[in-house]
N, C-alpha and C. Protein backbone atom coordinates (compact mmCIF):
# COMPACT_ATOMS: atom_id res chain seq x y z
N UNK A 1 79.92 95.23 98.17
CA UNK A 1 80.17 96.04 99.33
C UNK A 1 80.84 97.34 98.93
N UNK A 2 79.94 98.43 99.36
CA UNK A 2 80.77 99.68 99.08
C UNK A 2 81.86 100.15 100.22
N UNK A 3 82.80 100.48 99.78
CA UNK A 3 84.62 100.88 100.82
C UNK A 3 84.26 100.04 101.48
N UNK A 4 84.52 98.77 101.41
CA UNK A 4 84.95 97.58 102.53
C UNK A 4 86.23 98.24 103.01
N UNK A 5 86.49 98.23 103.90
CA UNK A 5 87.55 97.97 104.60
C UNK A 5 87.71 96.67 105.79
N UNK A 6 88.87 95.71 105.02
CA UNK A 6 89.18 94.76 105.64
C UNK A 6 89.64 94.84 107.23
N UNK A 7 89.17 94.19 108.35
CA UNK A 7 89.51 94.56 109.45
C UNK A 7 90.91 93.71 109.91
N UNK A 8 91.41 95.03 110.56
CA UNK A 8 93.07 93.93 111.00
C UNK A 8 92.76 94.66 112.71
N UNK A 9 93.78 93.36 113.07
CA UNK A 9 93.76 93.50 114.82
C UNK A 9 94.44 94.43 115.26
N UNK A 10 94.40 95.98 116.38
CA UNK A 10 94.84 97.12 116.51
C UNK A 10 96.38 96.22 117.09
N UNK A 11 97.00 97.29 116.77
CA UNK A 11 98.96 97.30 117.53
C UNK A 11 98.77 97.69 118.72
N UNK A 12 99.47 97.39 119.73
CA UNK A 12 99.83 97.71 120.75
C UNK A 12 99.74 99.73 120.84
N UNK A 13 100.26 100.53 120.14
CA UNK A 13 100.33 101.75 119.71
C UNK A 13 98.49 102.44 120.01
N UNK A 14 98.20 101.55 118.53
CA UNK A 14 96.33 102.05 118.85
C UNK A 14 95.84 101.62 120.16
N UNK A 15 96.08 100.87 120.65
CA UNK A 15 95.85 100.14 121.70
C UNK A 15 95.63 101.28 122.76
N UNK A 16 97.11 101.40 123.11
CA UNK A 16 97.44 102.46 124.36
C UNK A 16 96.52 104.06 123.66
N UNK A 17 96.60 104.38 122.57
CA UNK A 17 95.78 105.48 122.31
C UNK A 17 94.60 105.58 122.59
N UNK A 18 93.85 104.48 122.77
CA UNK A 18 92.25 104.44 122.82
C UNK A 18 92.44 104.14 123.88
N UNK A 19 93.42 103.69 125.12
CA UNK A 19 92.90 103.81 126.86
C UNK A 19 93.40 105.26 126.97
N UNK A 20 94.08 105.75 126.41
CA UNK A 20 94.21 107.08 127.08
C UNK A 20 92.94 108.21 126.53
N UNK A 21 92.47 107.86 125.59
CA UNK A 21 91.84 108.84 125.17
C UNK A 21 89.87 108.28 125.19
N UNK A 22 89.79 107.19 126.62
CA UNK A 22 89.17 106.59 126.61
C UNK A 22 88.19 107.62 127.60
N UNK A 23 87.62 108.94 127.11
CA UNK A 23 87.38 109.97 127.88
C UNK A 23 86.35 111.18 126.80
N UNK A 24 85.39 111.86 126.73
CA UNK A 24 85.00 112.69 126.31
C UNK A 24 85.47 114.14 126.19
N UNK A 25 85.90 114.30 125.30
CA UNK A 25 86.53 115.18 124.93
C UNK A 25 86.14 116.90 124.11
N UNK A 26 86.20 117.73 124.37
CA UNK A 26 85.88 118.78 123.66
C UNK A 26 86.43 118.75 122.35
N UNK A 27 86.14 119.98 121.67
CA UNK A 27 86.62 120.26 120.16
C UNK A 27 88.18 120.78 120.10
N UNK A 28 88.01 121.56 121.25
CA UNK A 28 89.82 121.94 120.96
C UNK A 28 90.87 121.11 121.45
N UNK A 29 90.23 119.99 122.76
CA UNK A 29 91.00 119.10 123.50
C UNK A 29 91.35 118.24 121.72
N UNK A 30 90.52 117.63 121.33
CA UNK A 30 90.66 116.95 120.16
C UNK A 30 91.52 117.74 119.42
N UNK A 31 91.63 118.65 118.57
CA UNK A 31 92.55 119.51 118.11
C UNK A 31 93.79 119.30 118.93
N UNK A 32 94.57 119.71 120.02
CA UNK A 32 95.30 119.22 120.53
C UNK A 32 95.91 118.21 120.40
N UNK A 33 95.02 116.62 120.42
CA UNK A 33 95.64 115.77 120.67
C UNK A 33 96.14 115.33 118.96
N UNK A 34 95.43 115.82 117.80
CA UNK A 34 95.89 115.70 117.00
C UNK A 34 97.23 116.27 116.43
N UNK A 35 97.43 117.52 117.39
CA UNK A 35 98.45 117.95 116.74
C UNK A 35 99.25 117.48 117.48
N UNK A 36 99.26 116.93 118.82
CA UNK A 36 100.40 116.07 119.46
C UNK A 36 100.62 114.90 118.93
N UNK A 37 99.98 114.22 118.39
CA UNK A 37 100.20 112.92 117.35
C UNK A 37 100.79 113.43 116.36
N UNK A 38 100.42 114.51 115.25
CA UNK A 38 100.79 114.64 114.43
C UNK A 38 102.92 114.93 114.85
N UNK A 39 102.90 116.02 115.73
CA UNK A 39 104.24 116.08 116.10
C UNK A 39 104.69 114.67 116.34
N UNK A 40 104.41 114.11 117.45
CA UNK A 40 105.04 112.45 117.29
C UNK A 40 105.50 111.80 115.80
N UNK A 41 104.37 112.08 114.95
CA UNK A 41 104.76 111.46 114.12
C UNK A 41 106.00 111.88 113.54
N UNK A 42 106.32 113.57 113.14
CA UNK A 42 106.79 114.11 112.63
C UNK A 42 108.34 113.72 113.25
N UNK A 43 108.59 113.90 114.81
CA UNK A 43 109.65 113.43 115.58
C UNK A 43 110.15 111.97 115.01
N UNK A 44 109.58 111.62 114.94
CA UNK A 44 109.77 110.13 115.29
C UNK A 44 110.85 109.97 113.22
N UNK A 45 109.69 110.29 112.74
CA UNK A 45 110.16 110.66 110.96
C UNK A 45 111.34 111.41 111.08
N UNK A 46 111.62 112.68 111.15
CA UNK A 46 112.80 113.12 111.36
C UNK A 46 114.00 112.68 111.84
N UNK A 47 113.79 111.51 113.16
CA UNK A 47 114.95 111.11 113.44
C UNK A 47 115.44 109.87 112.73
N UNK A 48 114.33 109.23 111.92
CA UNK A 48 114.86 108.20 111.09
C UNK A 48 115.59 108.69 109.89
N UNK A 49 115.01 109.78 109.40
CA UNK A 49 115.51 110.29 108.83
C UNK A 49 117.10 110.99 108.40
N UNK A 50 116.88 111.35 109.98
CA UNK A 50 118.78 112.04 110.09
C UNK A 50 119.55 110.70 110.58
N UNK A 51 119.27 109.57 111.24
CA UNK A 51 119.83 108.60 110.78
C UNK A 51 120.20 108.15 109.69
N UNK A 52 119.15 108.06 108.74
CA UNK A 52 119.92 107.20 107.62
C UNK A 52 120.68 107.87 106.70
N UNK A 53 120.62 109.44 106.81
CA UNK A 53 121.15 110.61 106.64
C UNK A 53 123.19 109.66 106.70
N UNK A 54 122.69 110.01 107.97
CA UNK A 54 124.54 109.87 108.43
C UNK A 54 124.72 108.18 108.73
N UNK A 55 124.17 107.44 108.14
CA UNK A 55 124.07 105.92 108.03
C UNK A 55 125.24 105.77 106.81
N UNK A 56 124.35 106.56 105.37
CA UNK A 56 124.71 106.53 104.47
C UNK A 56 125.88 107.78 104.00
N UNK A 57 126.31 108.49 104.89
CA UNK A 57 127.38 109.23 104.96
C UNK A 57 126.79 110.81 103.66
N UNK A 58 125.37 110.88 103.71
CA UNK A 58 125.38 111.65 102.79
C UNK A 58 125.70 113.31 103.43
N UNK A 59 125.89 114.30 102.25
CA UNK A 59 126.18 115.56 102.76
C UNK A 59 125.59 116.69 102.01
N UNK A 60 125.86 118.02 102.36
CA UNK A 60 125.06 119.20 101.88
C UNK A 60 125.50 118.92 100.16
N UNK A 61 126.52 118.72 99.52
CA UNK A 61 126.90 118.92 98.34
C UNK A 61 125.82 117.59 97.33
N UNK A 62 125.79 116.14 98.30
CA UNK A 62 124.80 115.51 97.63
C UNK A 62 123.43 115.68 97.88
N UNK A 63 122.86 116.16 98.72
CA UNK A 63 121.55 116.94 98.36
C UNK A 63 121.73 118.04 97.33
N UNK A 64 122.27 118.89 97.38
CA UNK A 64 122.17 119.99 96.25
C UNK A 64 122.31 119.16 94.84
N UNK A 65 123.11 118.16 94.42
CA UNK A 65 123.19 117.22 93.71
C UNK A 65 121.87 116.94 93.12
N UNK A 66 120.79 116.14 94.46
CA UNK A 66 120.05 115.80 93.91
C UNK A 66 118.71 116.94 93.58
N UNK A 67 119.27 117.82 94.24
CA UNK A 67 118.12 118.94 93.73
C UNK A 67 118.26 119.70 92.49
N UNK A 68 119.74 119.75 92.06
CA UNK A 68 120.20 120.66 90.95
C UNK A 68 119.90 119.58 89.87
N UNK A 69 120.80 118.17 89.96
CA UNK A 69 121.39 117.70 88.95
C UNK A 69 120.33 116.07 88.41
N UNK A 70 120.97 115.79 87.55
CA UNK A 70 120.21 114.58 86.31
C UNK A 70 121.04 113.62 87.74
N UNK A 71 119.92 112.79 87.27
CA UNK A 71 120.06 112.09 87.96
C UNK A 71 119.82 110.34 87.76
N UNK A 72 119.82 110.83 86.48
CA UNK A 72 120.18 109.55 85.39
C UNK A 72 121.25 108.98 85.32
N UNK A 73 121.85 107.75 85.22
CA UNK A 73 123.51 107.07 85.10
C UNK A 73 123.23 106.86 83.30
N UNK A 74 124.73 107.28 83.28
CA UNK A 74 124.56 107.15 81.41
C UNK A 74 125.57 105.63 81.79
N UNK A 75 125.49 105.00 80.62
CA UNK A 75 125.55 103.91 80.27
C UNK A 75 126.70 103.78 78.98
């Protein structure tokens, strides 16, 4: 079989996407809705993000850390 892709049962998520978008759509409507997904996604990433941000108490000096510095533990 060439690119099988194994089938898994849609999430609740795909689910609700395909009744809403259960409609014919133009080229730019489509454009649209991609870039409104894409933002969702991006939202949704960002705020996990600045959570675990201030979860883990990190700050401007340990990012620059990890952008400047080794980041190897000597032994």
């Amino acid at each position: 079989m060439k690119n099988a892709i194994k089938a898994r049962p849609l999430n609740d998520a795909q689910l609700m996407v395909l009744q809403v978008v259960n409609e014919q759509y133009n080229e730019q409507d489509i454009e649209d809705l991609h870039k409104l997904l894409v933002d969702f996604n991006n939202n949704k990433m960002q705020q996990h993000l600045d959570e675990t941000i201030a979860q883990k108490g990190y700050g401007k000096a340990d990012f620059e850390n990890i952008l400047t510095g080794h980041l190897r533990k000597t032994h």
